[in-house]
Protein backbone atom coordinates (compact mmCIF):
# COMPACT_ATOMS: atom_id res chain seq x y z
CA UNK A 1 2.81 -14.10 -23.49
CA UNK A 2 0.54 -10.90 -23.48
CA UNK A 3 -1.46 -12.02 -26.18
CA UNK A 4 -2.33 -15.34 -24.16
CA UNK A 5 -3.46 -13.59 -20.98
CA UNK A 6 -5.53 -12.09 -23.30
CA UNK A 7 -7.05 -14.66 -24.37
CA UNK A 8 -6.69 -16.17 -20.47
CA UNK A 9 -10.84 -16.32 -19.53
CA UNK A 10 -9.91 -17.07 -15.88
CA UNK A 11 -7.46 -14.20 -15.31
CA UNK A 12 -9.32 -11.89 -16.95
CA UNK A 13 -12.38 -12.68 -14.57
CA UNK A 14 -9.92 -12.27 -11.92
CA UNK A 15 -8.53 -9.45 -13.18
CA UNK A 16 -11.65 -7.62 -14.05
CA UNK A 17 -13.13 -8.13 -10.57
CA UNK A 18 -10.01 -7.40 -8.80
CA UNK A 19 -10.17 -3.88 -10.80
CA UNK A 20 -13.61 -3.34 -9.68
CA UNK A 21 -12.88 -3.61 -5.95
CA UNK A 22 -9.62 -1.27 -6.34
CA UNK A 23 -11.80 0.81 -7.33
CA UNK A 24 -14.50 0.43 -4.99
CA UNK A 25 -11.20 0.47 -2.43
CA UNK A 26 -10.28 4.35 -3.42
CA UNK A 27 -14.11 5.03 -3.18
CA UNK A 28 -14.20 3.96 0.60
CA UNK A 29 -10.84 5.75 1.16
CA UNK A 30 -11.86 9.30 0.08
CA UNK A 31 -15.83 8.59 1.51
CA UNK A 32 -15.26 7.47 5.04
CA UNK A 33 -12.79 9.90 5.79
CA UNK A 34 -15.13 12.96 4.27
CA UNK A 35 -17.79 11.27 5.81
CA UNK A 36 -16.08 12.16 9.24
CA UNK A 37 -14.50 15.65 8.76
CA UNK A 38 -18.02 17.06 6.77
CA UNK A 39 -20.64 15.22 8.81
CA UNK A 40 -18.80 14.50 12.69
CA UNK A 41 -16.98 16.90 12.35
CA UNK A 42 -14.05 14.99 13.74
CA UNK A 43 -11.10 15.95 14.81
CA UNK A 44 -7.37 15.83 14.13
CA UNK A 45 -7.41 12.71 16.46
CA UNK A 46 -10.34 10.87 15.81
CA UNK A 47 -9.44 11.34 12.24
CA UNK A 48 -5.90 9.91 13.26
CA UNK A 49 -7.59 7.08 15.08
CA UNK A 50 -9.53 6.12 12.16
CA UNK A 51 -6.63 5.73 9.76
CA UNK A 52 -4.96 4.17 12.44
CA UNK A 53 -7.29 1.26 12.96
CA UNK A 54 -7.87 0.83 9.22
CA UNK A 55 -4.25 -0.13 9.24
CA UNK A 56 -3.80 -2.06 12.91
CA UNK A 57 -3.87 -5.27 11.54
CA UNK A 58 -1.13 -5.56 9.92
CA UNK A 59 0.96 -5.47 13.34
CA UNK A 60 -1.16 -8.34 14.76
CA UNK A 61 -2.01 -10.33 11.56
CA UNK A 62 0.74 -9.99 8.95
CA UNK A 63 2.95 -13.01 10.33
CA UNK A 64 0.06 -15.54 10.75
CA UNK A 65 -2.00 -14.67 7.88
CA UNK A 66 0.44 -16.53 5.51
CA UNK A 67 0.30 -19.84 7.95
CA UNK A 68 -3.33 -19.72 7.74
CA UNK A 69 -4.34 -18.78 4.77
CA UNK A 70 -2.02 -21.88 3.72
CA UNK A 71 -4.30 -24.10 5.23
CA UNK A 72 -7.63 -22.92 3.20
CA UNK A 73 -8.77 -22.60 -0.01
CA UNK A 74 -7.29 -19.48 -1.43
CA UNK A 75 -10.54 -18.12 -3.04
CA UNK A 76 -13.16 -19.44 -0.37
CA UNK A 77 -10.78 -16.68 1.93
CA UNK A 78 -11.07 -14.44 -0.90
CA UNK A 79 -14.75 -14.39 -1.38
CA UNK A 80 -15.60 -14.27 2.91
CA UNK A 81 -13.79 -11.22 2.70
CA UNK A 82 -15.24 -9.20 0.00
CA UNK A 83 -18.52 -10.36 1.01
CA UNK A 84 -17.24 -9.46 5.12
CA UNK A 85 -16.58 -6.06 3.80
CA UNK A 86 -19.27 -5.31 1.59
CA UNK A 87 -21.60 -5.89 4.45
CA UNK A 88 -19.37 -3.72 6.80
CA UNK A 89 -19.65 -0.81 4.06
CA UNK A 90 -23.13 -1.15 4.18
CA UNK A 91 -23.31 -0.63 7.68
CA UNK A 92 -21.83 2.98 7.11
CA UNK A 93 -24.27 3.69 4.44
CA UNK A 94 -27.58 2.79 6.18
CA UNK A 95 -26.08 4.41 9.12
CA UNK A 96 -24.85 7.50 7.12
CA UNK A 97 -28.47 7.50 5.42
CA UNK A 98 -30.51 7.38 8.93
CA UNK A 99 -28.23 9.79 10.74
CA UNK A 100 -26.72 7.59 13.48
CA UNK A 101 -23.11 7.48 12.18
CA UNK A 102 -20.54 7.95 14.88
CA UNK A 103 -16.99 7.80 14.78
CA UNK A 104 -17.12 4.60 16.91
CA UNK A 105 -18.81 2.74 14.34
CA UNK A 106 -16.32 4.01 11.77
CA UNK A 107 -13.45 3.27 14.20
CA UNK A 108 -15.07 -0.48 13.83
CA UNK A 109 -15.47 -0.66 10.33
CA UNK A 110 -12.21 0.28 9.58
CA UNK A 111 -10.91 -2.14 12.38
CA UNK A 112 -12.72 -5.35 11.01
CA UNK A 113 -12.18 -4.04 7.05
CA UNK A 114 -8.38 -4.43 8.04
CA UNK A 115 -8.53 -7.47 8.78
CA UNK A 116 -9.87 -8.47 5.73
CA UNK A 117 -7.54 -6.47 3.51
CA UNK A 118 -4.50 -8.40 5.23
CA UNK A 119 -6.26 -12.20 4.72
CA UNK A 120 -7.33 -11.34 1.16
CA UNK A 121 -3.82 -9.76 -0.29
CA UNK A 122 -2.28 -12.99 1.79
CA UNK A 123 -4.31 -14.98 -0.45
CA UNK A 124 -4.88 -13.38 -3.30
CA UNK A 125 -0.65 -13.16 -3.64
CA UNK A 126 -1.08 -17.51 -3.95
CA UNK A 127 -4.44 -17.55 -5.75
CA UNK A 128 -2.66 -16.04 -9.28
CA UNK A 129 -0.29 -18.98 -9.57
CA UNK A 130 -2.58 -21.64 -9.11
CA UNK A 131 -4.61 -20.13 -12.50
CA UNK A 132 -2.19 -18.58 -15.06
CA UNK A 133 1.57 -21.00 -15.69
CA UNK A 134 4.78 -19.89 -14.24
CA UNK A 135 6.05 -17.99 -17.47
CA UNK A 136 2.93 -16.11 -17.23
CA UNK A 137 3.09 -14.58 -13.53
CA UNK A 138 5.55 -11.67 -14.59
CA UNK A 139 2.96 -10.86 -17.29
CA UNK A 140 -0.09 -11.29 -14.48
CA UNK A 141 1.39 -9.32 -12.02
CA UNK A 142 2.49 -6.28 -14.26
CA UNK A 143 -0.93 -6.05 -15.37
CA UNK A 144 -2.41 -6.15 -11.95
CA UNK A 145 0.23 -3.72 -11.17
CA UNK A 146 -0.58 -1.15 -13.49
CA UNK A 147 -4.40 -1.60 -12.79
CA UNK A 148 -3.67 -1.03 -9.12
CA UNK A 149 -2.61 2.41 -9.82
CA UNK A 150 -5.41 3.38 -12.70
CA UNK A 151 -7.99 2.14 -10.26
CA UNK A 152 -6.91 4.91 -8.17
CA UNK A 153 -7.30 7.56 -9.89
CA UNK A 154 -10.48 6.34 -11.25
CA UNK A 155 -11.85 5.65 -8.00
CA UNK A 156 -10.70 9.02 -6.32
CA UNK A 157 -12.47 10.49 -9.64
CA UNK A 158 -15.68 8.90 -9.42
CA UNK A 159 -15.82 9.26 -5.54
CA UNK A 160 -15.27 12.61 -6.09
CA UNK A 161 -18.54 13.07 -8.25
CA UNK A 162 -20.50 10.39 -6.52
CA UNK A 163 -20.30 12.04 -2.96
CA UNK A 164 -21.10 15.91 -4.44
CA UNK A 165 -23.79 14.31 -6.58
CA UNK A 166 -25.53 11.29 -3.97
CA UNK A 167 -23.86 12.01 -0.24
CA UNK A 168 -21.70 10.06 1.50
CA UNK A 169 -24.23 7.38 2.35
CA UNK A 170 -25.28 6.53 -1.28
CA UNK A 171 -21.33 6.48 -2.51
CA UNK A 172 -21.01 3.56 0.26
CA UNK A 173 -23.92 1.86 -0.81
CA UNK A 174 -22.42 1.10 -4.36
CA UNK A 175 -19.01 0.88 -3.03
CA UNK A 176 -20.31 -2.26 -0.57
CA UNK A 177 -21.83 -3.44 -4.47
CA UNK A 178 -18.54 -3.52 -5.54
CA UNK A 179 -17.24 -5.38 -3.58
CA UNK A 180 -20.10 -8.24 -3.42
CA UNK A 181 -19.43 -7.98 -7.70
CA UNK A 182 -16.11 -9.16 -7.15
CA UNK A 183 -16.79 -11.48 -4.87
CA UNK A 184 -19.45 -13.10 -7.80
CA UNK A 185 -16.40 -12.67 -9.94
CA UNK A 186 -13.99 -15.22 -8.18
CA UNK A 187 -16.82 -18.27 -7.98
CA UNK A 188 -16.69 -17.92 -11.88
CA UNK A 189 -12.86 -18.90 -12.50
CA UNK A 190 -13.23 -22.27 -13.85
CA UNK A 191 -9.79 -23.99 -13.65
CA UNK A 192 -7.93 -22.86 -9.94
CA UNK A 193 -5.89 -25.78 -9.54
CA UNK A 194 -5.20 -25.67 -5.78
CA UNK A 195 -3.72 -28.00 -4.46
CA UNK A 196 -4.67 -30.05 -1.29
CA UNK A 197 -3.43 -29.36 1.85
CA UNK A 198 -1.53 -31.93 3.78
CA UNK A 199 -2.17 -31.90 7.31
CA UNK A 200 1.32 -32.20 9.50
CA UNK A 201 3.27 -30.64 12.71
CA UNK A 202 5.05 -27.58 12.07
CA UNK A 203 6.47 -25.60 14.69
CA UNK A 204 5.26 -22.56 14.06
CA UNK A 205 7.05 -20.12 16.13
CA UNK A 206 10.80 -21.98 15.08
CA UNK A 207 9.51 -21.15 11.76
CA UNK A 208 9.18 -17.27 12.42
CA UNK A 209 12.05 -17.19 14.32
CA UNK A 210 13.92 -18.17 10.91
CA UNK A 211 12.91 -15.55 8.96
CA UNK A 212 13.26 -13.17 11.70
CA UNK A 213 16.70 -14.21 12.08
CA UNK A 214 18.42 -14.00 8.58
CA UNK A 215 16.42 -10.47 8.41
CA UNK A 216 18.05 -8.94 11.39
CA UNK A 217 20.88 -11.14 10.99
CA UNK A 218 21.97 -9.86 7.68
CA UNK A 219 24.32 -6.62 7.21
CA UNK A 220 22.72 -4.55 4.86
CA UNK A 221 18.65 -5.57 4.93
CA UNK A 222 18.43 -4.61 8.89
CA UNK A 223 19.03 -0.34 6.92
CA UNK A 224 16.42 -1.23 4.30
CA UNK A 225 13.54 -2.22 6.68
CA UNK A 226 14.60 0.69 9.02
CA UNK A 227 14.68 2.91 6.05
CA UNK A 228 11.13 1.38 5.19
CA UNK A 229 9.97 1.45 8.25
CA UNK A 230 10.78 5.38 8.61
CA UNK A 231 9.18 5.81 5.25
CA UNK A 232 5.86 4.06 6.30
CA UNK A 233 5.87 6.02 9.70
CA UNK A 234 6.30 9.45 8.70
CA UNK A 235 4.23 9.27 5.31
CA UNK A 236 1.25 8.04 7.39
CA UNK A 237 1.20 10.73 9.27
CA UNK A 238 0.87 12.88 6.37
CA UNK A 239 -1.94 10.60 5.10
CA UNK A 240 -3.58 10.53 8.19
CA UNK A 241 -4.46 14.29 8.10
CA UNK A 242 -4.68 14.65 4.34
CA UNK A 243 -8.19 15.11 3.96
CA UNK A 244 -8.42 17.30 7.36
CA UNK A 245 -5.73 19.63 5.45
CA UNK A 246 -7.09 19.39 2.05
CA UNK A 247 -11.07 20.24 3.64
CA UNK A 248 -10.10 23.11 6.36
CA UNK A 249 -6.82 24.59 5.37
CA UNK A 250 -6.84 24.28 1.73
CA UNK A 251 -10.74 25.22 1.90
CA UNK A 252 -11.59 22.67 -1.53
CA UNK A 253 -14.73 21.03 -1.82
CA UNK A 254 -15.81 17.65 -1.77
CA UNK A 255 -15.11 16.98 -5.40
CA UNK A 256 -11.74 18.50 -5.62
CA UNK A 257 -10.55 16.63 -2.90
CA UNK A 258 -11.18 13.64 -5.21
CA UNK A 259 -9.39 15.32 -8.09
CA UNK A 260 -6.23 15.98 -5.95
CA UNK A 261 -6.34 12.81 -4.52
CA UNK A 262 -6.31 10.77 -7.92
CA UNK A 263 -4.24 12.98 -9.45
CA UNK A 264 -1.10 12.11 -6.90
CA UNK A 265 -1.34 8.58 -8.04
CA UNK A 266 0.38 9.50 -10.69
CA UNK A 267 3.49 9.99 -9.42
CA UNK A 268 3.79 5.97 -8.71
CA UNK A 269 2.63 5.23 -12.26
CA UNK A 270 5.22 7.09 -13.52
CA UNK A 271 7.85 6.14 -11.05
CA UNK A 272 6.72 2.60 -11.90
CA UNK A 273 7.39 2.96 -15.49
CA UNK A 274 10.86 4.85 -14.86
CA UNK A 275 12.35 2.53 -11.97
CA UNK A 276 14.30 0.19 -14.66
CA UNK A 277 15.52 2.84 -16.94
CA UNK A 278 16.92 5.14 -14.17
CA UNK A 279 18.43 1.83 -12.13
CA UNK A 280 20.44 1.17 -15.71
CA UNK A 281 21.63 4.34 -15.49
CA UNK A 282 22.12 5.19 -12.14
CA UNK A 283 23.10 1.84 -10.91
CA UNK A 284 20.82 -0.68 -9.16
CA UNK A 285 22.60 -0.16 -5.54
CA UNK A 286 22.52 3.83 -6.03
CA UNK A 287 19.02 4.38 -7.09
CA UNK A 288 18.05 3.08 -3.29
CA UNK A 289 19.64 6.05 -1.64
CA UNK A 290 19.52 8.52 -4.25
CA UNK A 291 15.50 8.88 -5.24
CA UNK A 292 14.49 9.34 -1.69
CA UNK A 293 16.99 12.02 -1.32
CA UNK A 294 17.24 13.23 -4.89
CA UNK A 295 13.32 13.25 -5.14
CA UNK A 296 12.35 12.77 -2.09
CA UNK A 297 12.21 16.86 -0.76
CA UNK A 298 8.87 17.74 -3.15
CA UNK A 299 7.14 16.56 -0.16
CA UNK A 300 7.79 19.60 1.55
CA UNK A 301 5.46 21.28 -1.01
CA UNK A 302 2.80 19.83 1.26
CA UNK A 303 3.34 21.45 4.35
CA UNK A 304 4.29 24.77 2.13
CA UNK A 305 0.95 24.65 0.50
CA UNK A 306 -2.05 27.55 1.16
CA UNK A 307 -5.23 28.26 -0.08
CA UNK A 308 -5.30 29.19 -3.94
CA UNK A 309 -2.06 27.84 -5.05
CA UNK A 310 -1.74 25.08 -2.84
CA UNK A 311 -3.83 22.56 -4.62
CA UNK A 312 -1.44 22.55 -7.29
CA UNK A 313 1.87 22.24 -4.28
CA UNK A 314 0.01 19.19 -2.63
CA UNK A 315 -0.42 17.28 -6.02
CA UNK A 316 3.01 17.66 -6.90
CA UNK A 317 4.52 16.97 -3.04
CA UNK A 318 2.59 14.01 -2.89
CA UNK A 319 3.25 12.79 -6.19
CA UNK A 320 6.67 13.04 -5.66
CA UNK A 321 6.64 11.22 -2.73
CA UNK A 322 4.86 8.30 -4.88
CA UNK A 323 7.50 8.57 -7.49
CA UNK A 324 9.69 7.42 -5.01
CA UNK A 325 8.43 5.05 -3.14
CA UNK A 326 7.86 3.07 -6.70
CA UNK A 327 11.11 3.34 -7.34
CA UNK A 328 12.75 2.80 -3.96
CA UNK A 329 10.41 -0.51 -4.00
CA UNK A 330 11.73 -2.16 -7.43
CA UNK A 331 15.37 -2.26 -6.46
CA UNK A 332 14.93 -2.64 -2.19
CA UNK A 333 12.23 -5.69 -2.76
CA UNK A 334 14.20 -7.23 -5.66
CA UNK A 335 17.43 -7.05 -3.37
CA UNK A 336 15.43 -9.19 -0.53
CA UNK A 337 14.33 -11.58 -2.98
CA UNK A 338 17.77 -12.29 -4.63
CA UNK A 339 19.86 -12.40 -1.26
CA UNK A 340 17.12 -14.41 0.37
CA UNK A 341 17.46 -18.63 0.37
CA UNK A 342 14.07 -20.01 -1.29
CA UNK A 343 13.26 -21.70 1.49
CA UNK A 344 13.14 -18.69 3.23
CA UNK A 345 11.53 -16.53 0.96
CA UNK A 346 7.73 -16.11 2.53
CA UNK A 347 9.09 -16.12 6.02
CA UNK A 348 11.27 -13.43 5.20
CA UNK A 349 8.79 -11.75 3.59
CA UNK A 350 6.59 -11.97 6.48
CA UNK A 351 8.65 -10.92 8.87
CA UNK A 352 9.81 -7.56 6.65
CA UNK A 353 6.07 -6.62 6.09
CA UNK A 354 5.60 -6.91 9.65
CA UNK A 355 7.88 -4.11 10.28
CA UNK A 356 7.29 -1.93 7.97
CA UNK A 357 3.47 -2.47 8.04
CA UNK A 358 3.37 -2.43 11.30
CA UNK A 359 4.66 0.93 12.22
CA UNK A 360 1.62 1.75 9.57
CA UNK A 361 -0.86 2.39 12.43
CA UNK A 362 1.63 4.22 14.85
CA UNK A 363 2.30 6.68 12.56
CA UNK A 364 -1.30 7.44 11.70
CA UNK A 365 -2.38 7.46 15.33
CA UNK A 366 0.69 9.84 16.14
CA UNK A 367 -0.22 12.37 12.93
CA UNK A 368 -3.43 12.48 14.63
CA UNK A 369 -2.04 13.22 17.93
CA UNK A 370 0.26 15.68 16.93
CA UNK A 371 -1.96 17.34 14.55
CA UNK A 372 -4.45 18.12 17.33
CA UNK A 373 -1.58 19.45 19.69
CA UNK A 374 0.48 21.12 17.80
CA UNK A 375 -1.29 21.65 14.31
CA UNK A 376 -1.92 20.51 10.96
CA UNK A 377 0.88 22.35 9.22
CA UNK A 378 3.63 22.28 11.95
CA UNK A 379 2.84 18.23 11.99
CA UNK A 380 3.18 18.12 8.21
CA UNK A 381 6.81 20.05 8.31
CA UNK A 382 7.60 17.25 10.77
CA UNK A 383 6.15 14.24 9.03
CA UNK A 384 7.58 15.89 5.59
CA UNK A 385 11.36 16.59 7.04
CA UNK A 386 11.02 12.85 8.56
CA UNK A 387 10.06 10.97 5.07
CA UNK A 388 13.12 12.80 3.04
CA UNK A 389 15.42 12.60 6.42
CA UNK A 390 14.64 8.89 5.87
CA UNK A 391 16.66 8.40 3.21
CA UNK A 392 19.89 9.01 5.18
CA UNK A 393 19.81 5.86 6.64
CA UNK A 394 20.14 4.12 3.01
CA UNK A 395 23.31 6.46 2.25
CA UNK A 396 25.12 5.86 5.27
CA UNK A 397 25.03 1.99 4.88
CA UNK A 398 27.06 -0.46 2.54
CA UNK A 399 24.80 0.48 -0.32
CA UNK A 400 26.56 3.88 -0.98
CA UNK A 401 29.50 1.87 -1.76
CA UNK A 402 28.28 -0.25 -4.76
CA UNK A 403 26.74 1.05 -8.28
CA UNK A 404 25.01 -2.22 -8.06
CA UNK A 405 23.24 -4.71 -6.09
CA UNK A 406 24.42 -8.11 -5.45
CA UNK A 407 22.96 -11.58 -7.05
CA UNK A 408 24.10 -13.09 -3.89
CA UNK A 409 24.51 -12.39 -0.42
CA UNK A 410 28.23 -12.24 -0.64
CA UNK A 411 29.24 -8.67 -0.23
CA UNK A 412 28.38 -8.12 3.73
CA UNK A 413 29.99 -4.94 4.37
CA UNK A 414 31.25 -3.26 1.23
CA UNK A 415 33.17 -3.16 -1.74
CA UNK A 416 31.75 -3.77 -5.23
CA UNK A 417 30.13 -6.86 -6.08
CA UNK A 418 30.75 -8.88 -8.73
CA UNK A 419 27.77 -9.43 -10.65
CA UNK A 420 24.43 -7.40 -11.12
CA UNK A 421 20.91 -7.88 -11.94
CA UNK A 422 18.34 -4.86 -13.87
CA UNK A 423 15.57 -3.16 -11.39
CA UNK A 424 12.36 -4.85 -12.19
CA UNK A 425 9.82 -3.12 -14.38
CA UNK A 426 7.25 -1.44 -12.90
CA UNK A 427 6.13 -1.58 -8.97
CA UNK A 428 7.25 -4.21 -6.48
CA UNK A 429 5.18 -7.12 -6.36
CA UNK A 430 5.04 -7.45 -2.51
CA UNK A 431 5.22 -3.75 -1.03
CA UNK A 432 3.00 -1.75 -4.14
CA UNK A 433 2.85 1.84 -4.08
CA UNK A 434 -0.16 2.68 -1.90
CA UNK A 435 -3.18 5.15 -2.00
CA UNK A 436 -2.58 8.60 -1.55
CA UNK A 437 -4.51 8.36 2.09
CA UNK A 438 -3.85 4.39 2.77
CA UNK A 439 -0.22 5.05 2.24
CA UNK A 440 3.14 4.43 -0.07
CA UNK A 441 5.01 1.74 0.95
CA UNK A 442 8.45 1.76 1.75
CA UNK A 443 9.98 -1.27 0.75
């Protein structure tokens, strides 16, 4: 199977290009943000407000996007949106370069961008099927996976270097290349066998209301997207001021920031990697409650951190945190999908990531707010306490009282189940481990 994805010339176009934006992705994450704290000089809020918006559209977008983007062409949406967001980059960098940046132009960028990001993961999530079989897709995925969290590290690296050794405004500039690359990329994939869409009535709103309905409906995934949801909120609002911390209390400079920053990653690669072995062991019901609160307390390194030392406190905090989330993700995503009817499978989806996503923004817009009335590090001991306090709501639930998960939804309030399936390798397919500014992903 490995060897013929290989071998696969369309998904290794699509792969390669995909990689190349992921990358250009982690550039824009560490640039934009510097870009405001070195050159605005903004402030705990403003920075708030701009991880905020870069995030808002998942509350207003995430349950439509999969209606609509059913009705296109999967990689026509694909290819708007890299080339939407190249050009938005741009904007930043001829700004940047001219000297009329302002925090309401990066408020804007970041706004639009978001939109963007939502449409093209919403397609991009139906494009792989329609080039690579159905034996192949576990194969696809775990190698998109796994890229996902290299291109991190690489592109926290290289912005690192790029913004000490151009600016800001040049790093943008080949960042918004990037993305127009990839864009290139897709028109070259030969044989995407899409199929046509047939125009009928659907009631759309009767069909969210289903999958809003067996979510809040059921007795144990309700805890799971409030523990998810709790996850998302609090660890944004440690992302939100991470590079305000890492700049002005830590005191590093541009290109250890970078370094830091990609070096975190690797607490989801390796929490990835783990997540089947240690569900085995552990039991695929336990794992859920025990990493966040086994694991989950090296995020109070962050908050704990000062100047000298703390480098090293932050990389391991946040790493932990990553660690996680990866491996919170394999066994809470694989429960959804194996409790969940298959005809209700995207709309459930949909309506999860709408929660959890959607608190995404809140909690970045409050970590701003806080951080400018009360502080950087007395916000972080909140948002810190919050993420591993988070956890409780998985241990007193159901879940505490199986080893293992359910194939079926057929154990509502307790007791053992009969049967059991293995944690997936690697990182969910639907909620991945995130960047470590845009954010791990509960669930």
């Amino acid at each position: 199977m490995s060897v013929g994805l290989w071998r696969h010339r369309d998904f290794m176009v699509l792969w390669s290009g995909r990689t190349l934006s992921e990358v250009g992705d982690a550039v824009s994450l560490l640039a934009i943000p510097l870009l405001a704290v070195t050159v605005l000089d903004a402030s705990a809020v403003e920075v708030g407000v701009l991880s905020a918006t870069r995030m808002v559209a998942y509350l207003f977008l995430s349950l439509p996007a999969g209606v609509w983007v059913d009705r296109m062409r999967k990689r026509r949406v694909m290819v708007v949106c890299h080339l939407a967001r190249a050009g938005l980059v741009a904007t930043v960098a001829v700004s940047a370069w001219a000297g009329w940046v302002t925090m309401a132009h990066l408020w804007t960028v970041a706004l639009l961008s978001s939109v963007c990001t939502v449409l093209y993961e919403t397609a991009h999530q139906s494009f792989l099927p329609t080039i690579v079989r159905k034996d192949q897709l576990l194969d696809a995925n775990g190698k998109l996976a796994t890229t996902s969290s290299v291109s991190q590290i690489t592109g926290y690296g290289v912005g690192g270097a790029l913004v000490s050794a151009l600016g800001v405004a040049r790093t943008a500039g080949i960042d918004a290349v990037a993305y127009v690359v990839n864009a290139v990329s897709l028109l070259l994939i030969r044989d995407a066998k899409e199929p046509p869409r047939v125009a009928r009535r659907r009631d759309f709103r009767r069909e969210l209301g289903d999958g809003l309905s067996f979510v809040f409906r059921h007795p144990v995934m309700p805890r799971l997207v409030a523990a998810s949801a709790s996850f998302n909120l609090f660890s944004q609002m440690i992302f939100a001021l991470a590079i305000l911390y890492l700049v002005r209390d830590l005191r590093l400079s541009e290109g250890m920031v970078g370094v830091v920053l990609g070096l975190t990653t690797l607490g989801g690669i390796v929490g990835g990697l783990a997540s089947a072995r240690l569900a085995r062991v552990v039991g695929t019901s336990r794992i859920i409650w025990i990493a966040p609160l086994g694991i989950g307390w090296t995020v109070l390194l962050v908050p704990a951190a000062q100047p000298g030392w703390g480098p090293a406190a932050y990389t391991v905090g946040m790493a932990g945190m990553g660690a996680v989330f990866a491996i919170y993700n394999s066994a809470a995503v694989s429960y959804r999908q194996r409790v969940c009817p298959p005809e209700l499978l995207g709309r459930m989806t949909a309506s999860v990531r709408f929660v959890i996503f959607g608190v995404m923004p809140v909690g970045a817009l409050a970590g701003g707010l806080l951080g400018s009335w009360l502080g950087v590090r007395p916000t972080l001991w909140i948002a810190a306490a919050g993420v591993w306090a988070s956890g409780l709501l998985l241990y007193f639930s159901p879940l505490r009282q199986w080893r293992d998960l359910p194939d079926e939804a057929d154990a509502p309030a307790g007791g053992q189940p009969t049967t059991s399936f293995p944690a997936p390798h690697g990182r969910s397919p639907v909620d991945p481990a995130g960047t470590a500014i845009g954010g791990v992903r509960g669930g």
